[in-house]
C-alpha atoms as a PDB file:
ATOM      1  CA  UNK A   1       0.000   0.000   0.000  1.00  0.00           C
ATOM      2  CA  UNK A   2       3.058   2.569   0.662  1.00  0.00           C
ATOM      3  CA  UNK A   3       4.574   1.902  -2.562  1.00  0.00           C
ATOM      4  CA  UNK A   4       0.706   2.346  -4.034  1.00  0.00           C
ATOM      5  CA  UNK A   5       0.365   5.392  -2.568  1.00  0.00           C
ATOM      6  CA  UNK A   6       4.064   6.579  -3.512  1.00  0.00           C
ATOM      7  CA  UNK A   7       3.260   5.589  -7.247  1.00  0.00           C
ATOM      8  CA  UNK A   8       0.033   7.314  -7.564  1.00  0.00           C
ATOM      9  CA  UNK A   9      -0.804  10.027  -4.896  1.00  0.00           C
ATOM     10  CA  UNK A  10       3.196  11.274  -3.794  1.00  0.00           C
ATOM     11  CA  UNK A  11       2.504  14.922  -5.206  1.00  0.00           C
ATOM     12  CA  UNK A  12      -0.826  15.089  -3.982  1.00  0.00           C
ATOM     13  CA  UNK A  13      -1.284  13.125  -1.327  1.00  0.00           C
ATOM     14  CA  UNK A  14      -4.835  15.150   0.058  1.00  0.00           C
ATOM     15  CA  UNK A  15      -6.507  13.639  -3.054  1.00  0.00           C
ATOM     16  CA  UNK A  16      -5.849  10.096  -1.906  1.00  0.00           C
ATOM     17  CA  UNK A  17      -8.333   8.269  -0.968  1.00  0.00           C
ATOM     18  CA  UNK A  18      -7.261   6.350   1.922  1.00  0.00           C
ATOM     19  CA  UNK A  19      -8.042   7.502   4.704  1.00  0.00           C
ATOM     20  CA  UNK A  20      -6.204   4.902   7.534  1.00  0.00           C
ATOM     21  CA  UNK A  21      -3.605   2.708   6.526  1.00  0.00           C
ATOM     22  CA  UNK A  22      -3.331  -0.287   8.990  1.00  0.00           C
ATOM     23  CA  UNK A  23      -0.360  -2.416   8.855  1.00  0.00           C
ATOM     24  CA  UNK A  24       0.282  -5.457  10.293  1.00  0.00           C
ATOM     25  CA  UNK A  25       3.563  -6.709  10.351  1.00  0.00           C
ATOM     26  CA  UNK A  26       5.072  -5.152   7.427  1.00  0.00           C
ATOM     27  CA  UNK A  27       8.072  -5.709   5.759  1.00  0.00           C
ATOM     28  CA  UNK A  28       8.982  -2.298   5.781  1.00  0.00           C
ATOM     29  CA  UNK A  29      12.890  -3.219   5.903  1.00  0.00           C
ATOM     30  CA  UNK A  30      12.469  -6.409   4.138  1.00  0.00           C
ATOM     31  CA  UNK A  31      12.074  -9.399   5.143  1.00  0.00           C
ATOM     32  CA  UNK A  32      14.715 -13.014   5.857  1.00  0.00           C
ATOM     33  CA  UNK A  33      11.814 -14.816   3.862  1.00  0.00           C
ATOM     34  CA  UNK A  34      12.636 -13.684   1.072  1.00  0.00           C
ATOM     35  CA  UNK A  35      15.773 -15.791   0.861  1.00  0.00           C
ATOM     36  CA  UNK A  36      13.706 -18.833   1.442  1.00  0.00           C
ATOM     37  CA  UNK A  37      10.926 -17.849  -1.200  1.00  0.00           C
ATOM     38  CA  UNK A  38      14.123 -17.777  -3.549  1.00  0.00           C
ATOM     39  CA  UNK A  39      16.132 -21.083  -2.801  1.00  0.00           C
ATOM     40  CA  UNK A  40      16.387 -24.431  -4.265  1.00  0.00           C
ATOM     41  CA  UNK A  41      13.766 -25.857  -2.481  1.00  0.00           C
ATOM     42  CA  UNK A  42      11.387 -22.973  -3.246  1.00  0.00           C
ATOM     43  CA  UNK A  43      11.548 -23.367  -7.059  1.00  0.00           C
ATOM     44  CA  UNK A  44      11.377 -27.075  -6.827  1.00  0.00           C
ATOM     45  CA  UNK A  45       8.003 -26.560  -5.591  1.00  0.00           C
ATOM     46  CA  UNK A  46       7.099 -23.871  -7.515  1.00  0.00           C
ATOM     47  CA  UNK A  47       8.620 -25.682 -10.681  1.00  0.00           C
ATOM     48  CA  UNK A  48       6.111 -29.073  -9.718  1.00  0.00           C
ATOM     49  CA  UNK A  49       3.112 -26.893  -8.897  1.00  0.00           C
ATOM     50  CA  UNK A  50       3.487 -24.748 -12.327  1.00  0.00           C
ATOM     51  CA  UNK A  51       3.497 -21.580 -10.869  1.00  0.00           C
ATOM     52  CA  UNK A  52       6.492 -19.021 -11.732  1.00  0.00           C
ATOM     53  CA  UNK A  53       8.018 -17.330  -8.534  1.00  0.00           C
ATOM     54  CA  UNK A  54       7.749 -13.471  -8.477  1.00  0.00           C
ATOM     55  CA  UNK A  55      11.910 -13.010  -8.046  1.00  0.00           C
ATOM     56  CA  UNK A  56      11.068  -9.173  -8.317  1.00  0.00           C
ATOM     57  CA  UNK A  57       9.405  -9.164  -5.333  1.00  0.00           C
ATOM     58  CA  UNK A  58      11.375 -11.216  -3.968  1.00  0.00           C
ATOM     59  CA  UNK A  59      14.274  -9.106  -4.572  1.00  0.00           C
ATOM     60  CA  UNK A  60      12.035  -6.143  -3.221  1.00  0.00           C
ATOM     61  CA  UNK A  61      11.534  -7.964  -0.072  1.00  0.00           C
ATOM     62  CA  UNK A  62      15.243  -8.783   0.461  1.00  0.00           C
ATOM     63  CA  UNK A  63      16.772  -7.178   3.732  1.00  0.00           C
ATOM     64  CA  UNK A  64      17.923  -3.369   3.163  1.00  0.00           C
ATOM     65  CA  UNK A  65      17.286  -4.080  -0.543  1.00  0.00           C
ATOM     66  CA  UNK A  66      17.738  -0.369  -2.575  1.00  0.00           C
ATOM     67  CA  UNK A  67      14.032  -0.405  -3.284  1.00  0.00           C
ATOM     68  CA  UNK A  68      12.727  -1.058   0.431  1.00  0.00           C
ATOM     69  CA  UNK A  69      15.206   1.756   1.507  1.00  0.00           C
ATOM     70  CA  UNK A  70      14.379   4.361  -1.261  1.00  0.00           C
ATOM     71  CA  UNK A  71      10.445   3.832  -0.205  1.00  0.00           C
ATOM     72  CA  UNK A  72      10.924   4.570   3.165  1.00  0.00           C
ATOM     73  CA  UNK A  73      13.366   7.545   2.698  1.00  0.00           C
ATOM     74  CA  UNK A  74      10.616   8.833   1.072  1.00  0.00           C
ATOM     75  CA  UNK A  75       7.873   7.821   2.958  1.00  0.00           C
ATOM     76  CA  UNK A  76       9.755   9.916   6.008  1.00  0.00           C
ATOM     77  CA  UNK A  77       9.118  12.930   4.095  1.00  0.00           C
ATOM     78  CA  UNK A  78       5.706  12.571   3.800  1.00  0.00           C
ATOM     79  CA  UNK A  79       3.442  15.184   5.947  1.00  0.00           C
ATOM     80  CA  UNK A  80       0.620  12.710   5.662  1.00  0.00           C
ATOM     81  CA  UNK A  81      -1.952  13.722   9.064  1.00  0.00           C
ATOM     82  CA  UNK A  82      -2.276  17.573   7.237  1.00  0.00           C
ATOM     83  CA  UNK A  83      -3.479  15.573   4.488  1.00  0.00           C
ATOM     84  CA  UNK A  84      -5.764  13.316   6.202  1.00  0.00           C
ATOM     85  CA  UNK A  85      -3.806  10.077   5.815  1.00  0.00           C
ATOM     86  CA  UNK A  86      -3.315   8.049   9.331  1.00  0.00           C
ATOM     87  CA  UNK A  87      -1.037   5.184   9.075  1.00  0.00           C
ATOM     88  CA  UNK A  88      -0.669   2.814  12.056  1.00  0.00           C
ATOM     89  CA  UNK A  89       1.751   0.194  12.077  1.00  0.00           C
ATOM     90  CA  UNK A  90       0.727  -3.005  14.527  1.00  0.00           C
ATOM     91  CA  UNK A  91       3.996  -5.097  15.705  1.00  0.00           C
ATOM     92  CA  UNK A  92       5.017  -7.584  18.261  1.00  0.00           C
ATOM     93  CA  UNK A  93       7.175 -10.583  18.927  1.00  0.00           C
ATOM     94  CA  UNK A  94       5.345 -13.164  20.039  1.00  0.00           C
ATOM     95  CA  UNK A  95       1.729 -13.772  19.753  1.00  0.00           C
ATOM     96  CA  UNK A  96      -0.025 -12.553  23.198  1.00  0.00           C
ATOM     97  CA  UNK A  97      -2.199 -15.905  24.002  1.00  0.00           C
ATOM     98  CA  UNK A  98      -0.121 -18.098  26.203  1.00  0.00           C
ATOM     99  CA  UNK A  99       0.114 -22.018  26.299  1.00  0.00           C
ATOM    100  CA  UNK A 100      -0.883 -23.798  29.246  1.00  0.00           C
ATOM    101  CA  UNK A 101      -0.248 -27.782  30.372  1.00  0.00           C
ATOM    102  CA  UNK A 102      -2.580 -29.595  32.526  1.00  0.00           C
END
C-alpha cells in the first residue's frame, strides 16, 4: 500500500483516498523470507506446482534491498496527518495468548 500510494498520490497526497492505513507486520525493511521464497527448495516446488516465482518481489523484499530503503526515505518525508492520511503500524514478537499444560 506505501509503494501504491508513492506511485500514484506522492505529489498530492490530500486527493488520496485512503483515509487509515493499517499495517500489520510489514516488511517495511524487508524481510529473511525472502531468501527462502528464492532457494532451491522454493523453485522445486514452484517448478512441480506450475506456478512461476515473483523473483522481483522477492528481490524487493530482500533485507535493506535499494528499493525497500528508497520507499521509506521517502515515505519519512511525507506530511501525511495535514493531508488526512493516518497510518498505524501493529507489531510484536510473540503472539499474546499463552500455552498452558494440565
Amino acid at each position: 500500500m506505501r509503494k501504491w500510494i508513492d506511485l500514484y498520490h506522492r505529489r498530492k497526497l490530500e486527493k488520496c483516498p485512503l483515509g487509515h492505513l493499517v499495517m500489520l507486520a510489514p516488511a517495511n525493511h524487508g524481510s529473511a523470507l525472502a531468501q527462502l521464497g528464492k532457494g532451491r527448495l522454493a523453485r522445486m516446488k514452484f517448478f512441480a506446482d506450475g506456478v512461476e516465482p515473483g523473483t522481483g518481489v522477492l528481490d524487493w523484499l530482500e533485507l535493506g534491498s535499494d528499493q525497500s530503503w528508497a520507499l521509506n526515505c521517502d515515505w519519512l518525508e511525507y506530511d501525511s496527518v495535514p493531508a488526512g492520511l493516518y497510518p498505524f503500524v501493529l507489531t510484536g514478537q510473540r503472539s499474546t495468548e499463552t500455552c498452558t499444560t494440565t
